[in-house]
PDB file of N, CA and C in Angstrom:
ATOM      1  N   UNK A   1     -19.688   4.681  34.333  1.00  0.00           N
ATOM      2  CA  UNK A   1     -19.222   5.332  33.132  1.00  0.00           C
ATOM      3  C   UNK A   1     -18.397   4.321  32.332  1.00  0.00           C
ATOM      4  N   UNK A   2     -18.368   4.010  31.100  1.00  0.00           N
ATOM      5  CA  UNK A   2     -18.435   3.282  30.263  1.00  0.00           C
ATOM      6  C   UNK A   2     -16.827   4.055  29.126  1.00  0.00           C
ATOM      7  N   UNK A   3     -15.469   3.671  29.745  1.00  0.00           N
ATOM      8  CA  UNK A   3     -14.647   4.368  28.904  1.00  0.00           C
ATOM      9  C   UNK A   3     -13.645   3.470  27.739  1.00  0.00           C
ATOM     10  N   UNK A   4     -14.317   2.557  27.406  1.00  0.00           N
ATOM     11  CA  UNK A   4     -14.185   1.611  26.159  1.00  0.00           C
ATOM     12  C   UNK A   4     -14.125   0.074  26.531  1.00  0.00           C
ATOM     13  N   UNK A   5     -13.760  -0.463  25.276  1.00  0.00           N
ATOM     14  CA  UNK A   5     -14.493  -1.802  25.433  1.00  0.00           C
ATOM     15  C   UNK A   5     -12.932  -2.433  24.540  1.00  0.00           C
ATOM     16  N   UNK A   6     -12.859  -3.884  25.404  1.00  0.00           N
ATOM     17  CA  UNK A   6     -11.870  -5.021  25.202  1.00  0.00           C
ATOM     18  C   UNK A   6     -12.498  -5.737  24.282  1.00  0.00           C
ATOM     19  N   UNK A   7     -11.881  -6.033  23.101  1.00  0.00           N
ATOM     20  CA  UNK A   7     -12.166  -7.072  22.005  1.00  0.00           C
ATOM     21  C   UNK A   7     -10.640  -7.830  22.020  1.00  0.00           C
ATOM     22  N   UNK A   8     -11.050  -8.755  21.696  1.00  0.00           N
ATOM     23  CA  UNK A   8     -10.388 -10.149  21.939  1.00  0.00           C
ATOM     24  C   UNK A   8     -10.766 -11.241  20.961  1.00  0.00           C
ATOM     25  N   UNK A   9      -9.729 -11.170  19.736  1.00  0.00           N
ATOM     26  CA  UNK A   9     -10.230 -12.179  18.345  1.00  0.00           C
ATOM     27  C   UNK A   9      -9.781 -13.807  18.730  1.00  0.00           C
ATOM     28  N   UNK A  10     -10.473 -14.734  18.224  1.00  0.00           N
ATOM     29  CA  UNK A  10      -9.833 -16.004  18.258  1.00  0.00           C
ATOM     30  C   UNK A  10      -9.905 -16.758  17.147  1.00  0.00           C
ATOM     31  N   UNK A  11      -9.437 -16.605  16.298  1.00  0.00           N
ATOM     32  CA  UNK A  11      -9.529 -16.740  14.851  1.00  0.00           C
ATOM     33  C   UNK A  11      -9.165 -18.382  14.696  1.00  0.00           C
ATOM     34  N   UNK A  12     -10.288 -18.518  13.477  1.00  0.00           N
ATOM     35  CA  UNK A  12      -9.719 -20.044  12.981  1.00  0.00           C
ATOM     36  C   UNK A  12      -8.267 -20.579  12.540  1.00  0.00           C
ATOM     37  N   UNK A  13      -7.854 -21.210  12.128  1.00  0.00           N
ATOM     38  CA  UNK A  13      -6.034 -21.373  11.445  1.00  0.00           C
ATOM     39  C   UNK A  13      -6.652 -20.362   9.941  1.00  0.00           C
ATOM     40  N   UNK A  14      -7.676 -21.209   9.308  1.00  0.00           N
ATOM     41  CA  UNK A  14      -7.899 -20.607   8.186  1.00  0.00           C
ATOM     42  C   UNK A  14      -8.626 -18.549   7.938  1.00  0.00           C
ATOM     43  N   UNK A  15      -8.797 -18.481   9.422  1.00  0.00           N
ATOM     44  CA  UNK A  15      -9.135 -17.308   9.273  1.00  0.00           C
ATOM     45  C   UNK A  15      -7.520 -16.140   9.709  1.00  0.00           C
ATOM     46  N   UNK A  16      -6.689 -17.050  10.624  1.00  0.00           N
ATOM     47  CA  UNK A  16      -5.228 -16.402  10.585  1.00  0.00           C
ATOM     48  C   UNK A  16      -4.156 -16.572   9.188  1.00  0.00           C
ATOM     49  N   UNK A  17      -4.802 -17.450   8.706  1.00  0.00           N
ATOM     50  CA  UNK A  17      -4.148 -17.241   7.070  1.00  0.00           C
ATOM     51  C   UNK A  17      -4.429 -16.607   6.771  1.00  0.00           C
ATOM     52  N   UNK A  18      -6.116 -16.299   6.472  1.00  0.00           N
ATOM     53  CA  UNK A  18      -6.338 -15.221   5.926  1.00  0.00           C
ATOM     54  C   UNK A  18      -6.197 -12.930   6.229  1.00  0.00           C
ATOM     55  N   UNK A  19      -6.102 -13.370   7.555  1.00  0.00           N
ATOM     56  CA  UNK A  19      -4.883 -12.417   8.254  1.00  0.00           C
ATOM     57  C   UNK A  19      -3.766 -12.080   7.578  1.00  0.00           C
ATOM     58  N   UNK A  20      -3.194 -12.994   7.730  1.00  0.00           N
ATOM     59  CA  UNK A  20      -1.383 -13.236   7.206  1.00  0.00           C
ATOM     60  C   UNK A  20      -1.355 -12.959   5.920  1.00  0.00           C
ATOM     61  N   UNK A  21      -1.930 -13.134   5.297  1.00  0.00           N
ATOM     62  CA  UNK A  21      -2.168 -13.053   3.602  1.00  0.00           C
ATOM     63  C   UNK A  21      -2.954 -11.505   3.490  1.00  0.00           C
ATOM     64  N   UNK A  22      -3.460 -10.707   4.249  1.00  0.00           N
ATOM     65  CA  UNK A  22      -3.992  -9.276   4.074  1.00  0.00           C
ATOM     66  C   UNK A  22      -2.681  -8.545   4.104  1.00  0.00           C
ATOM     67  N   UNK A  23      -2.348  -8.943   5.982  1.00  0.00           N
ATOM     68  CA  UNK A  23      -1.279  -8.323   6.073  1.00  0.00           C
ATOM     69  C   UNK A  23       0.206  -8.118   4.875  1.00  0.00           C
ATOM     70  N   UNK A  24       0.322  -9.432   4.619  1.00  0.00           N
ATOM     71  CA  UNK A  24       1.322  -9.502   3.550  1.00  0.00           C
ATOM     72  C   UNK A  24       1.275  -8.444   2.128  1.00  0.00           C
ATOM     73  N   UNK A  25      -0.015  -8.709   2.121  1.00  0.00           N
ATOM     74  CA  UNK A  25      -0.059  -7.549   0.721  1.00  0.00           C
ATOM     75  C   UNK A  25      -0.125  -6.368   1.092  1.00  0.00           C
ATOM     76  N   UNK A  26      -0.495  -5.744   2.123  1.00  0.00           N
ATOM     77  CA  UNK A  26      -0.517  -4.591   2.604  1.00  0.00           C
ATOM     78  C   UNK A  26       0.863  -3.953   2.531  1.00  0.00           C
ATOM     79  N   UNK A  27       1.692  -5.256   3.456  1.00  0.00           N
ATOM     80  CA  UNK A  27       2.923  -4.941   3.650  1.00  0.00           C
ATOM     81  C   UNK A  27       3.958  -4.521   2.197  1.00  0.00           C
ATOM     82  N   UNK A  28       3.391  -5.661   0.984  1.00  0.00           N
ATOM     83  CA  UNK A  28       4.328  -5.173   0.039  1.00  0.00           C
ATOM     84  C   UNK A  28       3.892  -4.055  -1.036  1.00  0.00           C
ATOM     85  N   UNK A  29       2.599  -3.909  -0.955  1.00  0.00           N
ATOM     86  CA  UNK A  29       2.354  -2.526  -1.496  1.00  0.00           C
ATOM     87  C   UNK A  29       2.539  -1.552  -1.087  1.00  0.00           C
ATOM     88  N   UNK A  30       2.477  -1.443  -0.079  1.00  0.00           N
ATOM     89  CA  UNK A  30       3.583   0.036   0.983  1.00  0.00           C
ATOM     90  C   UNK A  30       4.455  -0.222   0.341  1.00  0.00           C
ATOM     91  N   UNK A  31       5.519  -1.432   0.744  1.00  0.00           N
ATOM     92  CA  UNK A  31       7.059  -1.115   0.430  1.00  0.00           C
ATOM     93  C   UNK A  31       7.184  -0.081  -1.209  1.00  0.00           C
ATOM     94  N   UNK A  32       6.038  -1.209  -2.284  1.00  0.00           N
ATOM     95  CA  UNK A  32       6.235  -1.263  -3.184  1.00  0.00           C
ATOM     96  C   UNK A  32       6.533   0.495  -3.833  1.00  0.00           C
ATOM     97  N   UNK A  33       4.909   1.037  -2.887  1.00  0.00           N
ATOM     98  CA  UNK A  33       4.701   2.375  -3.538  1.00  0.00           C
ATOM     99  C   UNK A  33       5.797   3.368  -2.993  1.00  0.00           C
ATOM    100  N   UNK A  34       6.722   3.307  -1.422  1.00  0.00           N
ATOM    101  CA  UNK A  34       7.539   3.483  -1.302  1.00  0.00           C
ATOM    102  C   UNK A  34       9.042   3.623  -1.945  1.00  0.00           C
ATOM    103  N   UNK A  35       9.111   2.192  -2.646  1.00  0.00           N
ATOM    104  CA  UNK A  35      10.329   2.820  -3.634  1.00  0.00           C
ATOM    105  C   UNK A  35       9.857   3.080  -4.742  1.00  0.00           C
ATOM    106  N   UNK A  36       8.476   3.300  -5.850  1.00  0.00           N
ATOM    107  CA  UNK A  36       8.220   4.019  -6.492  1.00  0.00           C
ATOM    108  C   UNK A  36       8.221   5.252  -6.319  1.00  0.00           C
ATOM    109  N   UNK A  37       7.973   6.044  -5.415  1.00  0.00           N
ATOM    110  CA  UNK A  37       8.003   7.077  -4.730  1.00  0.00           C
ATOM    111  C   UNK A  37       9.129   7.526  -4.992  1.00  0.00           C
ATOM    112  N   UNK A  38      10.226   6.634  -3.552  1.00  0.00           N
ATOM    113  CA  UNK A  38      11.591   7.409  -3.703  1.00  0.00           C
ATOM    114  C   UNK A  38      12.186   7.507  -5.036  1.00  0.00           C
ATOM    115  N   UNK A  39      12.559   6.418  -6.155  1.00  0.00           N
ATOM    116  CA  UNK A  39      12.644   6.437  -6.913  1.00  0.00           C
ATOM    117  C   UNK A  39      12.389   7.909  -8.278  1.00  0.00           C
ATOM    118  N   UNK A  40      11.290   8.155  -8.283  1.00  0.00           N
ATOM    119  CA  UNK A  40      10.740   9.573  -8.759  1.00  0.00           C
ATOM    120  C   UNK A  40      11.175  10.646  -8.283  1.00  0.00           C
ATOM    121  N   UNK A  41      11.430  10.793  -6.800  1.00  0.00           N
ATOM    122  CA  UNK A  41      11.789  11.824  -5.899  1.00  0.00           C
ATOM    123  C   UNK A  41      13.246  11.796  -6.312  1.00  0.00           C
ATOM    124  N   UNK A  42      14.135  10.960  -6.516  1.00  0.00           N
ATOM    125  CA  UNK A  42      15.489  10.962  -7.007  1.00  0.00           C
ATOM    126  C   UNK A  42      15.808  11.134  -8.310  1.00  0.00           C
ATOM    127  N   UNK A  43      14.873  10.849  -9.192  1.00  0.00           N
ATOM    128  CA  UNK A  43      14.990  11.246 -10.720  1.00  0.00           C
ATOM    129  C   UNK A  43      14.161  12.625 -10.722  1.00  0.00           C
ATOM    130  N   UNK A  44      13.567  13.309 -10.097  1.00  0.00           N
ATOM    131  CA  UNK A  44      13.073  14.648 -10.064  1.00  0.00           C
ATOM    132  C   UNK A  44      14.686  15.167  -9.546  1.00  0.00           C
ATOM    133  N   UNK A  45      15.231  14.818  -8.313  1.00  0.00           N
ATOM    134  CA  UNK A  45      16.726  15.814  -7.966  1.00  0.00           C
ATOM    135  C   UNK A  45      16.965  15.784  -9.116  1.00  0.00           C
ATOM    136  N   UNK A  46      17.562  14.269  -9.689  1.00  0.00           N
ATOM    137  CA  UNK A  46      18.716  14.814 -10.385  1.00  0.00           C
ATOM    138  C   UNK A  46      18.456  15.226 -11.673  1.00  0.00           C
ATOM    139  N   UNK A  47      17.369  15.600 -11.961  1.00  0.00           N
ATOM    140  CA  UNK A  47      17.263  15.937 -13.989  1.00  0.00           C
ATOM    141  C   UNK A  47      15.848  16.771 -13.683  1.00  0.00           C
ATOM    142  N   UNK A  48      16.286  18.418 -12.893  1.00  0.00           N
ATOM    143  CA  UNK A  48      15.679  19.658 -13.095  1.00  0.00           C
ATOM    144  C   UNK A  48      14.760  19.676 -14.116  1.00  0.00           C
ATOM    145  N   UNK A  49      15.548  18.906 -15.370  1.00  0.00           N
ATOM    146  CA  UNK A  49      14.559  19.921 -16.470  1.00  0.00           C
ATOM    147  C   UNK A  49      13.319  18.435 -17.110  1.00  0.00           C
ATOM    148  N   UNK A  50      13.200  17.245 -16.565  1.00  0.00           N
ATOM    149  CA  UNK A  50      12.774  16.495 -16.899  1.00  0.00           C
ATOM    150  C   UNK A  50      11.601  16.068 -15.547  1.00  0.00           C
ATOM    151  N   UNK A  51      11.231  16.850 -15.107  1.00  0.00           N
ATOM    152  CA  UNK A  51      10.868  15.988 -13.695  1.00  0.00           C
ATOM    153  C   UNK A  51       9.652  15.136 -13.871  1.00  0.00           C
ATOM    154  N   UNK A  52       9.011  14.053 -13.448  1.00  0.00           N
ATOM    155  CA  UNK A  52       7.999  12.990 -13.686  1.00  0.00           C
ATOM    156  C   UNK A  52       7.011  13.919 -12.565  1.00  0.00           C
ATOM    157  N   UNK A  53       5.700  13.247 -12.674  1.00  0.00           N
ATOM    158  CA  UNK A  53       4.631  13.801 -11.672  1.00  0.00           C
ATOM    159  C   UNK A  53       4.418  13.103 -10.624  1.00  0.00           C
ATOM    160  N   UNK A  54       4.424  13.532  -9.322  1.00  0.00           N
ATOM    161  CA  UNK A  54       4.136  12.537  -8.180  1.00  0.00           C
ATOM    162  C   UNK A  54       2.801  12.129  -7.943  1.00  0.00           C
ATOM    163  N   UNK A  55       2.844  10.421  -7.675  1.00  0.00           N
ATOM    164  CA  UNK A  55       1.595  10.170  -8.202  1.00  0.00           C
ATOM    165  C   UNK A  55       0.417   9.965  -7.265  1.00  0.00           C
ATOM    166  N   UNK A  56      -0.127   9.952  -7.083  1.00  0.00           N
ATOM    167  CA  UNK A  56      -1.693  10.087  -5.906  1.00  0.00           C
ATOM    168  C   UNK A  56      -1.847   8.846  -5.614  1.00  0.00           C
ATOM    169  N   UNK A  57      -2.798   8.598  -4.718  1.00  0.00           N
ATOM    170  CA  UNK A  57      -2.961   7.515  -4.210  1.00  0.00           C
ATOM    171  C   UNK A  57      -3.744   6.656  -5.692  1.00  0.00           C
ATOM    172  N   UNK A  58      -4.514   7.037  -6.139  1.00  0.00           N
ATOM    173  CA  UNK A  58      -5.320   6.811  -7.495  1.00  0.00           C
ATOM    174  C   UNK A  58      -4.018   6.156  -8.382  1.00  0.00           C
ATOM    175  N   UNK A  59      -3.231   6.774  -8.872  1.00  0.00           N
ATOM    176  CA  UNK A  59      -2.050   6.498  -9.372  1.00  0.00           C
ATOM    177  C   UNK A  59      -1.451   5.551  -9.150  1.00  0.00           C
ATOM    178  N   UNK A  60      -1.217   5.389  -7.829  1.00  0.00           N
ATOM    179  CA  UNK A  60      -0.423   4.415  -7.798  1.00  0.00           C
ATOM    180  C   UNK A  60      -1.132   2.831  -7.796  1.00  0.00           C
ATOM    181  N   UNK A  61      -2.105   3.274  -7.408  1.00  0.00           N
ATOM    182  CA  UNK A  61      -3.321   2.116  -7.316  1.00  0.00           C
ATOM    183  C   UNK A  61      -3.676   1.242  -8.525  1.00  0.00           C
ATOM    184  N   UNK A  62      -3.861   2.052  -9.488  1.00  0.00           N
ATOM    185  CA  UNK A  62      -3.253   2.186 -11.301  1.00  0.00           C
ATOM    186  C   UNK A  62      -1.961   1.087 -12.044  1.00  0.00           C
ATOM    187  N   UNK A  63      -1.102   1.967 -11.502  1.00  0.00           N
ATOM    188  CA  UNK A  63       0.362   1.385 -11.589  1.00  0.00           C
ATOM    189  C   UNK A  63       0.122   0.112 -10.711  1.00  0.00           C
ATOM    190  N   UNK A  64      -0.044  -0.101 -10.071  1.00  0.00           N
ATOM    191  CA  UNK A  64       0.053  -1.459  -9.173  1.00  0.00           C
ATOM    192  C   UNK A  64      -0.784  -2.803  -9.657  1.00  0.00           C
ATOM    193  N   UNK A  65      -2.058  -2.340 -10.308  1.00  0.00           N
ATOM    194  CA  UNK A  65      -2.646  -3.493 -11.021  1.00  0.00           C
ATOM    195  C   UNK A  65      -1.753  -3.591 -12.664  1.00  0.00           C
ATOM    196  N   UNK A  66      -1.417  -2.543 -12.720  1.00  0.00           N
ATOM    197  CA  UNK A  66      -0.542  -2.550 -14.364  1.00  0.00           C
ATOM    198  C   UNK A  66       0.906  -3.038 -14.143  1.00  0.00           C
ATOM    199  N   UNK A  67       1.732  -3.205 -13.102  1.00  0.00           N
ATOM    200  CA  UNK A  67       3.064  -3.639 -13.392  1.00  0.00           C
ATOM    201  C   UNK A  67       2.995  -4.573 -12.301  1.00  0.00           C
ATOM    202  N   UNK A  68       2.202  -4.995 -11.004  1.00  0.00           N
ATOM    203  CA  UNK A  68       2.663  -5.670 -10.202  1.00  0.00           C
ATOM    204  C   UNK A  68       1.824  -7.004 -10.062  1.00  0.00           C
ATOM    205  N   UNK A  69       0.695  -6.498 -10.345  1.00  0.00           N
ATOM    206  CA  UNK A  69      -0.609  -7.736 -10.025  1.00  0.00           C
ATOM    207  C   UNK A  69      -0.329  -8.990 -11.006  1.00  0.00           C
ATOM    208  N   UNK A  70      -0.184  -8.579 -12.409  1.00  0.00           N
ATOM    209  CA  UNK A  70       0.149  -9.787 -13.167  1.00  0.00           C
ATOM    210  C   UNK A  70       1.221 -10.702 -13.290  1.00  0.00           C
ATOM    211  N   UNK A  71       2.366 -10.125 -11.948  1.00  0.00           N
ATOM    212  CA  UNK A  71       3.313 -10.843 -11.524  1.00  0.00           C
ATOM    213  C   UNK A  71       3.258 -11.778 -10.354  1.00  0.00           C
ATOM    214  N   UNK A  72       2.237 -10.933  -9.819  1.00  0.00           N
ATOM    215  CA  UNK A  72       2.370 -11.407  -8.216  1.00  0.00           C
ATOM    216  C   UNK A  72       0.811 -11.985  -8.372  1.00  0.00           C
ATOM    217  N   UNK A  73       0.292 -13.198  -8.449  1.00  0.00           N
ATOM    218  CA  UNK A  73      -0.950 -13.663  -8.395  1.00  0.00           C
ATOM    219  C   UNK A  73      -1.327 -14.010  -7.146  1.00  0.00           C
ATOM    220  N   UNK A  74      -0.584 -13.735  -6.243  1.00  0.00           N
ATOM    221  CA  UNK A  74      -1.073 -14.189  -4.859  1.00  0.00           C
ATOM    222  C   UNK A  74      -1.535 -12.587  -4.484  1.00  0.00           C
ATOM    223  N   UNK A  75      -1.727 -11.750  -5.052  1.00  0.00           N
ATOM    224  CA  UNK A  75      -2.726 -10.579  -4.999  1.00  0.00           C
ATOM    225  C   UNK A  75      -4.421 -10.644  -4.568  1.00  0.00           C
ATOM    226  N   UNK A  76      -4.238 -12.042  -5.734  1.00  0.00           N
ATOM    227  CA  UNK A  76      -5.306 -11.960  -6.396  1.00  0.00           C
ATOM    228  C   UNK A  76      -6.378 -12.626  -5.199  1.00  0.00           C
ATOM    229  N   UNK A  77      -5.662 -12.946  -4.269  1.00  0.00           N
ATOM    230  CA  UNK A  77      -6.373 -14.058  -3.541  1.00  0.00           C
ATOM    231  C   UNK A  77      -7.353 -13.209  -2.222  1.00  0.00           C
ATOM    232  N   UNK A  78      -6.793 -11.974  -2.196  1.00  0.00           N
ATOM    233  CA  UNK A  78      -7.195 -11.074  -0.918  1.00  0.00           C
ATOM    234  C   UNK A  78      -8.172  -9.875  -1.582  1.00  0.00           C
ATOM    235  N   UNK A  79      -8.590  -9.100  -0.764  1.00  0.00           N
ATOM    236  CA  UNK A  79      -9.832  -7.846  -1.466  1.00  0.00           C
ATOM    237  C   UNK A  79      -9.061  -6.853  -2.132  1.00  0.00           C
ATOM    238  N   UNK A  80      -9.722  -5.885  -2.782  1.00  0.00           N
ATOM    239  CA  UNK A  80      -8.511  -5.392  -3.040  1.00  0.00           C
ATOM    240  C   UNK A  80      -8.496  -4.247  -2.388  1.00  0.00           C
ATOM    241  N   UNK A  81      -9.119  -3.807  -1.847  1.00  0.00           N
ATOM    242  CA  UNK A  81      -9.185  -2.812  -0.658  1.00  0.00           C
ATOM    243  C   UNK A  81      -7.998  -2.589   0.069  1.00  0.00           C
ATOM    244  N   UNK A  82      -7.782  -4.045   0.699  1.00  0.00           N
ATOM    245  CA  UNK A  82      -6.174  -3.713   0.880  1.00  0.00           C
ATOM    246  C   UNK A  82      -5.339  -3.044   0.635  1.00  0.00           C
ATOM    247  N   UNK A  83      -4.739  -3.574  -0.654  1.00  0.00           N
ATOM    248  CA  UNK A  83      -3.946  -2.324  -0.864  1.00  0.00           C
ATOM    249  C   UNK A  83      -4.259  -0.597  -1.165  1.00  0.00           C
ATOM    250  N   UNK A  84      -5.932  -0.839  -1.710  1.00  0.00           N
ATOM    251  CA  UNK A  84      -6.002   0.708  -1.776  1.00  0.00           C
ATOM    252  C   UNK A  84      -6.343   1.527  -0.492  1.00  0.00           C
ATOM    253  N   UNK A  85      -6.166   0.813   0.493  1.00  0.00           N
ATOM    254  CA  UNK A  85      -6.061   1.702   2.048  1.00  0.00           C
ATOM    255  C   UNK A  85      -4.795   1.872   2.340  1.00  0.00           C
ATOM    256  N   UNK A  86      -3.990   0.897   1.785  1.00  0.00           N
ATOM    257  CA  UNK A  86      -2.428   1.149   2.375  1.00  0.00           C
ATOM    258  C   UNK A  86      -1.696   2.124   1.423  1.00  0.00           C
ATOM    259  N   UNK A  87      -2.491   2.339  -0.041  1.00  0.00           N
ATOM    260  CA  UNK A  87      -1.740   3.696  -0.922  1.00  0.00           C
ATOM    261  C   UNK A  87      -2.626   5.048  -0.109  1.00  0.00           C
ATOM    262  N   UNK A  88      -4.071   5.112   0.117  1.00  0.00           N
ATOM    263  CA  UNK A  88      -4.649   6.184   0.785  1.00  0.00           C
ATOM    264  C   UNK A  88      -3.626   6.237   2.270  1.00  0.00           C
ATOM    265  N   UNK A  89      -3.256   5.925   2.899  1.00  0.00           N
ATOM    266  CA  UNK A  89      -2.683   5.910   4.475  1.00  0.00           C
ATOM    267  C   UNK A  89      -1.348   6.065   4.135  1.00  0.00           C
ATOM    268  N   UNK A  90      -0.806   5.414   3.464  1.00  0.00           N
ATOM    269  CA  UNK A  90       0.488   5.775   2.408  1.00  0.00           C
ATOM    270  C   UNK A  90       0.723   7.468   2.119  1.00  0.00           C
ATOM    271  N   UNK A  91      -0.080   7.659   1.092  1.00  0.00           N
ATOM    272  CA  UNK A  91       0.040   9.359   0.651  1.00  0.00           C
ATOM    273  C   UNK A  91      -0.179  10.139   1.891  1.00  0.00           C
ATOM    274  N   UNK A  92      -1.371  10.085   2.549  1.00  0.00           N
ATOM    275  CA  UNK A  92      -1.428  11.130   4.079  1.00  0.00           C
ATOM    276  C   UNK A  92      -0.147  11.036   4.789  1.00  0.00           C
ATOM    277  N   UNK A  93       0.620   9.815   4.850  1.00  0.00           N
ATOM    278  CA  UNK A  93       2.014  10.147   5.420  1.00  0.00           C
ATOM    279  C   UNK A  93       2.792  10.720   5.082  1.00  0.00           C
ATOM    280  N   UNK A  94       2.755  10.611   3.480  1.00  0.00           N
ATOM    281  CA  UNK A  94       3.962  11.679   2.855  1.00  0.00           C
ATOM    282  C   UNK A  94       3.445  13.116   2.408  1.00  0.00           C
ATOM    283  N   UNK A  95       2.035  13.148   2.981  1.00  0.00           N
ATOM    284  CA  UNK A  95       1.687  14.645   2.770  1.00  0.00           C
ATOM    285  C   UNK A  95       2.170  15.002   3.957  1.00  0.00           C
ATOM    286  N   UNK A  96       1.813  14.791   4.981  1.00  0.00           N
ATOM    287  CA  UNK A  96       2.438  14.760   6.341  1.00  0.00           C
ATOM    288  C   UNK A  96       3.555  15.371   6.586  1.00  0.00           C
ATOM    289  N   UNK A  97       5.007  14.228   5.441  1.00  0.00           N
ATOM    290  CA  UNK A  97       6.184  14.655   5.959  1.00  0.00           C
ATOM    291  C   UNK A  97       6.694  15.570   5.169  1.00  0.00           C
ATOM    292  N   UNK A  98       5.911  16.321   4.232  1.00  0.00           N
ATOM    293  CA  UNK A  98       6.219  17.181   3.393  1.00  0.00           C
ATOM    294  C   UNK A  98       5.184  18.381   3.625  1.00  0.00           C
TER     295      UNK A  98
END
């Protein structure tokens, strides 16, 4: 009986850069959409009568090529899939904790 299987990567230097460089953007578009997030969630407390819309994974995906990509050109270097799995995996968490 057959109850899974060991994979074991051995990556080139240039293929662990290219690792390191997924991971990295992954990592700062979480953060990123994270304090966009909180950010909104704190200007919704405090101003009842003004509240902004919380934004979807689509949204933020949006916002991220419009305020962050043309800053950060080392974006540009990875798929962009990346980050739009880490805003999809992103939102299911905060549907999650809400």
């Amino acid at each position: 009986m057959l109850l899974g299987f060991k994979t074991e990567l051995h990556p080139t230097n240039q293929q662990k850069t290219l690792l390191a460089k997924h991971a990295g953007v992954a990592r700062h578009a979480y953060n990123w959409g994270l304090w966009l997030t909180r950010n909104i969630l704190n200007h919704n407390q405090h101003n009842p009568d003004s509240k902004l819309k919380f934004p979807t994974a689509i949204d933020l995906q949006k916002l991220l090529v419009a305020m962050v990509k043309p800053k950060n050109c080392w974006y540009y270097e990875v798929s962009i899939g990346c980050a739009e799995l880490c805003f999809e995996v992103f939102i299911r968490s905060l549907e999650a904790l809400f």
